[in-house]
C-alpha atoms as a PDB file:
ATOM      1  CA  UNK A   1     -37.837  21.778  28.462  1.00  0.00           C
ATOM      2  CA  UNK A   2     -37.590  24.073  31.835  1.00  0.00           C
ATOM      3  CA  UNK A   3     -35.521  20.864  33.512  1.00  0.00           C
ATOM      4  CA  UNK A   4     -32.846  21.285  30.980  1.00  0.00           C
ATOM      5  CA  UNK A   5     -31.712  25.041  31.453  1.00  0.00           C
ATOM      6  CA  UNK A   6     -29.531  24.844  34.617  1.00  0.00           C
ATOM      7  CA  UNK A   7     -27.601  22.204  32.194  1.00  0.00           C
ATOM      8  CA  UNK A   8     -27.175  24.177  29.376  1.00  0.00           C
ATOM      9  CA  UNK A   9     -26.411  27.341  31.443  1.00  0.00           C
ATOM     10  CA  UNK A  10     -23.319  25.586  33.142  1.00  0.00           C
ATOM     11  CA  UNK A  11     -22.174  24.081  29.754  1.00  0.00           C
ATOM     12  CA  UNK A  12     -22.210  27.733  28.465  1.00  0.00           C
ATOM     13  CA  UNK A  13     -20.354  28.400  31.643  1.00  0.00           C
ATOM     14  CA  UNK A  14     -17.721  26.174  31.425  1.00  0.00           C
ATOM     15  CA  UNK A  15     -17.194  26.400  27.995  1.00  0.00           C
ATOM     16  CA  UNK A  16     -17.048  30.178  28.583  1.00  0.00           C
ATOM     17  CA  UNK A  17     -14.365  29.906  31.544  1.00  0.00           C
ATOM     18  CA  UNK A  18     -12.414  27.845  29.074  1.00  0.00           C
ATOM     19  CA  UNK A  19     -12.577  30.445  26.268  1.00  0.00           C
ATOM     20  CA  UNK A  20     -10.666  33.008  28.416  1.00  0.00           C
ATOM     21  CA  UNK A  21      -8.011  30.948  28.210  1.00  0.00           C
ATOM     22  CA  UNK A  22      -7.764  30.096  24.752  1.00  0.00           C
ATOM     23  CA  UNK A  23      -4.992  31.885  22.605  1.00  0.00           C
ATOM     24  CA  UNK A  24      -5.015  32.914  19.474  1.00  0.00           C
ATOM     25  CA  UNK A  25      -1.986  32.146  17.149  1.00  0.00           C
ATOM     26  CA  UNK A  26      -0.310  35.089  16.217  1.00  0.00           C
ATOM     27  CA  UNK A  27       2.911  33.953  15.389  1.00  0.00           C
ATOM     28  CA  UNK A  28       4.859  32.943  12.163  1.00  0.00           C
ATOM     29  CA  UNK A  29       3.578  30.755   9.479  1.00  0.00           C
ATOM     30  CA  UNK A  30       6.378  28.246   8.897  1.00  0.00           C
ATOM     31  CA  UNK A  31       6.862  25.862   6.062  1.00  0.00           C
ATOM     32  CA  UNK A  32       9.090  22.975   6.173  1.00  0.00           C
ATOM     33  CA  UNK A  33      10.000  19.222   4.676  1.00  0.00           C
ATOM     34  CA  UNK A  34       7.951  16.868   6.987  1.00  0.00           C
ATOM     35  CA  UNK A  35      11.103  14.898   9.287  1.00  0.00           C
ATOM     36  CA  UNK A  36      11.476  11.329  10.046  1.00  0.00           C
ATOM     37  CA  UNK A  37      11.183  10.114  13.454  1.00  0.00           C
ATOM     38  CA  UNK A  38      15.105  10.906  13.761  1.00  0.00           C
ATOM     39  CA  UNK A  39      14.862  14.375  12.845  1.00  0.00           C
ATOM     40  CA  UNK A  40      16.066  13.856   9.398  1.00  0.00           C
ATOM     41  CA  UNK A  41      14.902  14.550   5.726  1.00  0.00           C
ATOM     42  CA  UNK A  42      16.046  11.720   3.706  1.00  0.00           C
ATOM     43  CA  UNK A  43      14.274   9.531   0.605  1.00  0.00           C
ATOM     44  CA  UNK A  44      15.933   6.699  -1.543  1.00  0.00           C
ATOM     45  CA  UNK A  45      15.086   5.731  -4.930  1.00  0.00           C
ATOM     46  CA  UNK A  46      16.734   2.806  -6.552  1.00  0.00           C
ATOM     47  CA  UNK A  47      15.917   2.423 -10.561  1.00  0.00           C
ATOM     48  CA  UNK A  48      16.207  -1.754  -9.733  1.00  0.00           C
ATOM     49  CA  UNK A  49      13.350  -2.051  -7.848  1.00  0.00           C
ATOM     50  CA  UNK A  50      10.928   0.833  -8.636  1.00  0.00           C
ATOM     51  CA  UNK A  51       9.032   0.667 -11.856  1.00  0.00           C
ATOM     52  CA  UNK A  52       9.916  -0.668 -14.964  1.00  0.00           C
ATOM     53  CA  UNK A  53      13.624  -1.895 -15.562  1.00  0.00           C
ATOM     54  CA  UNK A  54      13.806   0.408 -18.484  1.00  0.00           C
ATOM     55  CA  UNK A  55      12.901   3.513 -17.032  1.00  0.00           C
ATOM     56  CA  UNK A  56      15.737   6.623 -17.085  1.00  0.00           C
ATOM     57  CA  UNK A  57      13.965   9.241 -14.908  1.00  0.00           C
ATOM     58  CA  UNK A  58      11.737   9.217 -12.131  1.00  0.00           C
ATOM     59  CA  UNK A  59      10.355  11.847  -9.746  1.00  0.00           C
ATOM     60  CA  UNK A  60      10.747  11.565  -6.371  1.00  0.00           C
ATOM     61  CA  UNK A  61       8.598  12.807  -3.520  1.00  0.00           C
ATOM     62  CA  UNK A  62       9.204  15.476  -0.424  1.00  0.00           C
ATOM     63  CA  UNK A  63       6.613  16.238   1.656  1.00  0.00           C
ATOM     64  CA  UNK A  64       5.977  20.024   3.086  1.00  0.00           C
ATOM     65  CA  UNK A  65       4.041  20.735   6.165  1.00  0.00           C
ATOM     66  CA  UNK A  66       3.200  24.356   6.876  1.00  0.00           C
ATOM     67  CA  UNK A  67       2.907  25.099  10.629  1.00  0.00           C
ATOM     68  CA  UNK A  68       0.247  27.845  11.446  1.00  0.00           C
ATOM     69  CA  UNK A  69      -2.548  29.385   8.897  1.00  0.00           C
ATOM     70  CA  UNK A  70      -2.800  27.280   5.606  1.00  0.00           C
ATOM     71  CA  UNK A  71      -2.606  29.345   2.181  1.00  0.00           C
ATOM     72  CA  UNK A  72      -5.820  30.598   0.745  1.00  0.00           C
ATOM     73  CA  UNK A  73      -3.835  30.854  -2.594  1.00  0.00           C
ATOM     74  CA  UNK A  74      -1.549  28.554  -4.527  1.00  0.00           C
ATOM     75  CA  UNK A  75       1.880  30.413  -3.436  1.00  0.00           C
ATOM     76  CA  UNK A  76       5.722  30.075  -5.007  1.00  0.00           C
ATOM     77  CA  UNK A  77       8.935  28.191  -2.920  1.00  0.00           C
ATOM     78  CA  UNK A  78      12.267  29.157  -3.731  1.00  0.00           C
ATOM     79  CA  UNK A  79      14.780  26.147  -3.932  1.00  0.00           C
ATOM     80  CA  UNK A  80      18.327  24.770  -4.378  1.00  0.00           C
ATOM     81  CA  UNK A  81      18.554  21.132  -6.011  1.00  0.00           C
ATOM     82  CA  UNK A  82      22.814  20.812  -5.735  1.00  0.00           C
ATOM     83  CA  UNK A  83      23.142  24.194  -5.874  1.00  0.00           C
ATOM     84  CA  UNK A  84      21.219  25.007  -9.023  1.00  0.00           C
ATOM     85  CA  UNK A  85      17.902  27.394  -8.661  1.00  0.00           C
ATOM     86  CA  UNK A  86      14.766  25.607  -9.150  1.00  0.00           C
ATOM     87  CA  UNK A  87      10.608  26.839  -7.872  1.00  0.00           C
ATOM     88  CA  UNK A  88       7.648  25.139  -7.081  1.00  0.00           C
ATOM     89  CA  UNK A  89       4.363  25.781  -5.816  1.00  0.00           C
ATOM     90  CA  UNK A  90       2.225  24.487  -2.645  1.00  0.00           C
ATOM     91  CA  UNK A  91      -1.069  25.009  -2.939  1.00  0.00           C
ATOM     92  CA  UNK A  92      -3.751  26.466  -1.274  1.00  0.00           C
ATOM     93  CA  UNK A  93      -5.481  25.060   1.536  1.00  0.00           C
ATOM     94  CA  UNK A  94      -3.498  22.146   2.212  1.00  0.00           C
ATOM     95  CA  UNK A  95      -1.779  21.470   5.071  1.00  0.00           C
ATOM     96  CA  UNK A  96       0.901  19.300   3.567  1.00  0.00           C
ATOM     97  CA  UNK A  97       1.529  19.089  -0.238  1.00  0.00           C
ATOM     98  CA  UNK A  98       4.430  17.308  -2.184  1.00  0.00           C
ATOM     99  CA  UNK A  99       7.603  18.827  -3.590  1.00  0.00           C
ATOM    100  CA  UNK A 100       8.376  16.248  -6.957  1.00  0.00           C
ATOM    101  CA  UNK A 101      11.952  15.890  -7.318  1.00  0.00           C
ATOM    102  CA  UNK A 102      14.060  14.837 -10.627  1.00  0.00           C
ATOM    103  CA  UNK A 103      16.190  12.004 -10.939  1.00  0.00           C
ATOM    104  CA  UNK A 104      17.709  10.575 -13.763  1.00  0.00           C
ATOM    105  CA  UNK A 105      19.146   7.050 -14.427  1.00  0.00           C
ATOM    106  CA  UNK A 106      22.930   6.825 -15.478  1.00  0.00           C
ATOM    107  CA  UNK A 107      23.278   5.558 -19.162  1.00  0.00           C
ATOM    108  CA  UNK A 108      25.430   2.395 -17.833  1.00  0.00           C
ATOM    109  CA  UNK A 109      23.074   0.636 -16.460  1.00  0.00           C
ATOM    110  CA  UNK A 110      24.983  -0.770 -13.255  1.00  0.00           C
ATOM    111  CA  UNK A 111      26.771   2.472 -12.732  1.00  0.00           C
ATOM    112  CA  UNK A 112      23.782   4.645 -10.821  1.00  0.00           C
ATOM    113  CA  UNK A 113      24.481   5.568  -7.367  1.00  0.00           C
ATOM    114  CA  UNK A 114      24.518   9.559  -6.623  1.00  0.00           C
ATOM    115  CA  UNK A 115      22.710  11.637  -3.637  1.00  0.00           C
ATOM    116  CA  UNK A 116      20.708  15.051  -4.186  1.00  0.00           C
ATOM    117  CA  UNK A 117      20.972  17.483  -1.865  1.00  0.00           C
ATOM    118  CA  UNK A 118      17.600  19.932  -1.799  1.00  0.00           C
ATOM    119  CA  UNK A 119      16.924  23.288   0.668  1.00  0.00           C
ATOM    120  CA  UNK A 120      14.278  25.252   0.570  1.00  0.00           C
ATOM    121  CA  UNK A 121      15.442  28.740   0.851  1.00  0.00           C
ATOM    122  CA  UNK A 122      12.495  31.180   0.581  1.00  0.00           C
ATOM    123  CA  UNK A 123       8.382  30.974   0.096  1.00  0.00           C
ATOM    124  CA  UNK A 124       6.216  33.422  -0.801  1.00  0.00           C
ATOM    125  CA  UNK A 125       2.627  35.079   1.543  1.00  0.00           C
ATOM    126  CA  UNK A 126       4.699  35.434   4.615  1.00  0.00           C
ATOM    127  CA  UNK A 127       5.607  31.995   4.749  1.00  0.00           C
ATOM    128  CA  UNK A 128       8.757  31.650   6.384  1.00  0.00           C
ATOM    129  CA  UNK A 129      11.192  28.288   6.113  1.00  0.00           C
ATOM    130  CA  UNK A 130      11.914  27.267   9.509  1.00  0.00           C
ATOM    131  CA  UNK A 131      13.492  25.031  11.309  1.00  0.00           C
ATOM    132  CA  UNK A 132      16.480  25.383   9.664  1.00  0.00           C
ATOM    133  CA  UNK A 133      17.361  21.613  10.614  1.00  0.00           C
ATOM    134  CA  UNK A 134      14.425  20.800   8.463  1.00  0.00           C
ATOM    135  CA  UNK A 135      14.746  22.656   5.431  1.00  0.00           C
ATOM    136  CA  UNK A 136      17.388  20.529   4.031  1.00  0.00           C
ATOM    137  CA  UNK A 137      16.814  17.116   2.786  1.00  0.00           C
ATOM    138  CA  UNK A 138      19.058  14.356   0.587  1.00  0.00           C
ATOM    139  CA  UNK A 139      17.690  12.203  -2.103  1.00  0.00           C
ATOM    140  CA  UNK A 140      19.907   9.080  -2.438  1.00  0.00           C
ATOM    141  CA  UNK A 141      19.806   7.829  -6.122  1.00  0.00           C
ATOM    142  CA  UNK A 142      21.099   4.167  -7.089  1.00  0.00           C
ATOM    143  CA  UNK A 143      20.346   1.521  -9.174  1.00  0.00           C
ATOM    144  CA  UNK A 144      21.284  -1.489  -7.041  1.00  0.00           C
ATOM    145  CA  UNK A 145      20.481  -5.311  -6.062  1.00  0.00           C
ATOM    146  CA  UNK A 146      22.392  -5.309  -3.317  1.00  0.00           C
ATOM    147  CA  UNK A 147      21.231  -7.772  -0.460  1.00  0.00           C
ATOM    148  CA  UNK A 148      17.953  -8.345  -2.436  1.00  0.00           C
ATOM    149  CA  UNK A 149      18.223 -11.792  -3.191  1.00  0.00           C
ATOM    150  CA  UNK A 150      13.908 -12.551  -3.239  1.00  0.00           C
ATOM    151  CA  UNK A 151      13.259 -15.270  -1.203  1.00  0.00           C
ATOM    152  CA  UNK A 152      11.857 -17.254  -3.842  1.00  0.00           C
ATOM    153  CA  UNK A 153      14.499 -18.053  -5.714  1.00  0.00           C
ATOM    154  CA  UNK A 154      15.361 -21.259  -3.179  1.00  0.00           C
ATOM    155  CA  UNK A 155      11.846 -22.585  -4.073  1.00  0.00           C
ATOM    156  CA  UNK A 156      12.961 -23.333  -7.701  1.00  0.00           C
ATOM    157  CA  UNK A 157      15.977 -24.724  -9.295  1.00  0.00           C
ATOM    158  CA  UNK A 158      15.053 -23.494 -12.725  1.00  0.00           C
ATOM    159  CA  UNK A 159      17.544 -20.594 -12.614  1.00  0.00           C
ATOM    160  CA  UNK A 160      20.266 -22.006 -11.444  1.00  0.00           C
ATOM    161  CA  UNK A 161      22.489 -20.351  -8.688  1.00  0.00           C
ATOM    162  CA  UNK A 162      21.772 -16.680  -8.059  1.00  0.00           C
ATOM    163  CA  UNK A 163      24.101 -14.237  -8.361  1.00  0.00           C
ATOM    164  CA  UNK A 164      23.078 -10.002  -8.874  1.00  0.00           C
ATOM    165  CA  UNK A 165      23.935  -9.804 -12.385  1.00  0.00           C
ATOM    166  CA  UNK A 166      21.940 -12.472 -13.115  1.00  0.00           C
ATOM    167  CA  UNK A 167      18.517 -11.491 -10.969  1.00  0.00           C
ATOM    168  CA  UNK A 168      19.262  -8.007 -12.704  1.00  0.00           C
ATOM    169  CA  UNK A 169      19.153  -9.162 -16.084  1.00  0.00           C
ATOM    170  CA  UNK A 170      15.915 -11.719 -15.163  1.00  0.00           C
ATOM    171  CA  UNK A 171      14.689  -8.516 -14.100  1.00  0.00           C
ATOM    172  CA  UNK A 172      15.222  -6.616 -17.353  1.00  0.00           C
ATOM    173  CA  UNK A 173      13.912  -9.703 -19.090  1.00  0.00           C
ATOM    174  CA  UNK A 174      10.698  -9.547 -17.117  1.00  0.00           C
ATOM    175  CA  UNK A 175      10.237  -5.546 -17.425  1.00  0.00           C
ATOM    176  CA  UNK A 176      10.276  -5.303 -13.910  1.00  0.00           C
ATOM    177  CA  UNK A 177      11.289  -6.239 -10.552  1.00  0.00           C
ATOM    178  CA  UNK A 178      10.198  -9.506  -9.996  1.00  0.00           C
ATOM    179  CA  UNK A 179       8.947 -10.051  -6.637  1.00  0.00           C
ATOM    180  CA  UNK A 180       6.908 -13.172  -6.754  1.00  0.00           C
ATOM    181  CA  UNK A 181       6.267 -16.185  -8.851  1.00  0.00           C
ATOM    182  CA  UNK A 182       3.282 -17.482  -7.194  1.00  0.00           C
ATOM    183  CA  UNK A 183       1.511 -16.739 -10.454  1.00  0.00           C
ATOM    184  CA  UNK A 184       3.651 -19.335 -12.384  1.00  0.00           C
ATOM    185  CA  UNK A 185       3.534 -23.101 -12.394  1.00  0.00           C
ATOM    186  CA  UNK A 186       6.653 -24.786 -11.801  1.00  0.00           C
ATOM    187  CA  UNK A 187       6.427 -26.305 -15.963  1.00  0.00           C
ATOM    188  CA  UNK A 188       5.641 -22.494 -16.876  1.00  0.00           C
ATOM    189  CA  UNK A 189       8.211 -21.037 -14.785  1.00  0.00           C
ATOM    190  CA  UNK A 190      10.905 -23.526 -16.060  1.00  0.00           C
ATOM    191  CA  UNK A 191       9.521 -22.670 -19.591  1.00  0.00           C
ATOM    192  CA  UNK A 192      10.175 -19.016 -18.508  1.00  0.00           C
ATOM    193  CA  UNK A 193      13.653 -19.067 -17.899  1.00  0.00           C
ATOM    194  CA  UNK A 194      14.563 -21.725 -20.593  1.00  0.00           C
ATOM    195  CA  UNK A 195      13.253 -18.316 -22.484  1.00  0.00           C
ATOM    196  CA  UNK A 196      15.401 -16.062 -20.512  1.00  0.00           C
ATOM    197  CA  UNK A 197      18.936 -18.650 -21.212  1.00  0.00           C
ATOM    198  CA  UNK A 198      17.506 -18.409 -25.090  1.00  0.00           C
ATOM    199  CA  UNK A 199      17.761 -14.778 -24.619  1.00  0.00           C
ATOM    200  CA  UNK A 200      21.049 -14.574 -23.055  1.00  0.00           C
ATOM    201  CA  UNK A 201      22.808 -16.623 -25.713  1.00  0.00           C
ATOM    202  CA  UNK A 202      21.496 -14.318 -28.618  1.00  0.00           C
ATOM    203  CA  UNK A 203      22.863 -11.462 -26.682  1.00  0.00           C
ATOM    204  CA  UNK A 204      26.358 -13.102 -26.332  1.00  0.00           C
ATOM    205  CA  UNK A 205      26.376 -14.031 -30.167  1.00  0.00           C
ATOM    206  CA  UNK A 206      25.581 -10.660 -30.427  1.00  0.00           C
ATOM    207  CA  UNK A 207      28.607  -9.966 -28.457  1.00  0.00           C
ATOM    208  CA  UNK A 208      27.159  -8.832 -25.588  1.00  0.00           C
ATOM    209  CA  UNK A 209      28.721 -11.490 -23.249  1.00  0.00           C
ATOM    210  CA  UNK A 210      27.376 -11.654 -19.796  1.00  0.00           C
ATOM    211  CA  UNK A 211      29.533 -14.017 -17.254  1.00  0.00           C
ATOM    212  CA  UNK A 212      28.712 -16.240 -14.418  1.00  0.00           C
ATOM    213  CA  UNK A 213      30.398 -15.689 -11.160  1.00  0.00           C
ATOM    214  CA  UNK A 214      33.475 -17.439 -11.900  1.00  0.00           C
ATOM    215  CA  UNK A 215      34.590 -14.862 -14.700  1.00  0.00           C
ATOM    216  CA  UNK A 216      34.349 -17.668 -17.449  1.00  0.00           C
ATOM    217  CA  UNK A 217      31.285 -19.694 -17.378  1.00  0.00           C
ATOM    218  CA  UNK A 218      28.785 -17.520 -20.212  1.00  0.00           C
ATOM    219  CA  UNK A 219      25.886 -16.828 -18.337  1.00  0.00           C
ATOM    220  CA  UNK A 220      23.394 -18.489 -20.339  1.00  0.00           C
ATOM    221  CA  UNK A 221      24.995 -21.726 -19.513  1.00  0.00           C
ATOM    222  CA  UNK A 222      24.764 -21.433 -15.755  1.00  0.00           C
ATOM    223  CA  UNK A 223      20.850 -21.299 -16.328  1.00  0.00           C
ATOM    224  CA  UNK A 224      19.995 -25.739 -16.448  1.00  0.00           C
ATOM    225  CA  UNK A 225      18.646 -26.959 -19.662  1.00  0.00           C
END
């Protein structure tokens, strides 16, 4: 054992010239939204994509970081969602926890496209919110198909030409955004949207009359028997 003192004598001698220069944090605890690589505090949420197609509200997520000592309780936030006081809570000993944000789905269903503006303005055990720069964050809201024509619909001529509208209502048809069809055969896909036509018609005898592109064709009929 003797040979392996002068080793562990200059390890505690290193590692005690190294604590002298060790500091301490003494300074603020600060709590903040957790910034992109840009510096900014943004998130999206479009009601065409994310979960089902007839879904109305959502929640949408904000991370916090705390910079310094972590909470050993669960401690309040103070908060502006446009203006309007709201609270919530981070709790203890976490260094990052999630601020859940409301959104809500306009009742016409193409109509959705609104931004949320949050700031934290106050937390509680000596927590202070800082950087200003990121305490403020904006939520865009929309409910949009907008340059997300799915590559797969040029595999398969069973729906005819696309158009938004139409991939919406496919969507609606399917209860959700339909991002594959891999699981279909091409007789069981075609059976599929022979369906979806079917469905389309009884809506415009219904008199809800959907339109191709054109502004005359019905809908239904740009869908090949």
């Amino acid at each position: 054992m003797k040979k392996y003192i002068p080793l562990l004598l200059a390890a505690l001698c290193i590692f005690s010239c190294k604590e002298s220069t060790l500091e301490t944090w003494h300074g603020n605890n600060y709590l903040h939204f957790i910034p992109a690589a840009d510096g900014s505090v943004r998130a999206r949420y479009n009601f065409a994509v994310e979960g089902s197609t007839a879904q109305t509200s959502a929640s949408v997520p904000l991370p916090l970081e705390i910079w310094g000592f972590m909470a050993e309780k669960d401690f309040s936030l103070s908060l502006l969602i446009d203006n309007s006081s709201a609270s919530a809570t981070f709790r203890a000993g976490l260094p990052v926890d999630t601020l859940w944000v409301p959104v809500v789905r306009d009742e016409d269903l193409l109509a959705t496209s609104y931004t949320i503006e949050v700031e934290l303005t106050a937390a509680d055990s000596g927590y202070e919110v800082s950087p200003s720069a990121y305490c403020k964050a904006e939520i865009l809201v929309e409910d949009s198909l907008e340059g997300l024509q799915p590559a797969w619909w040029a595999t398969t001529p069973a729906l005819g030409t696309y158009s938004p509208l139409k991939f919406r209502l496919f969507n609606i048809y399917s209860g959700g955004f339909v991002k594959s069809i891999d699981n279909y055969t091409a007789i069981a896909f075609k059976n599929f949207a022979l369906e979806f036509r079917e469905w389309l018609h009884d809506m415009w005898n219904a008199g809800q009359k959907y339109y191709d592109t054109d502004g005359t064709t019905p809908l239904y009929e740009s869908i090949p028997l």
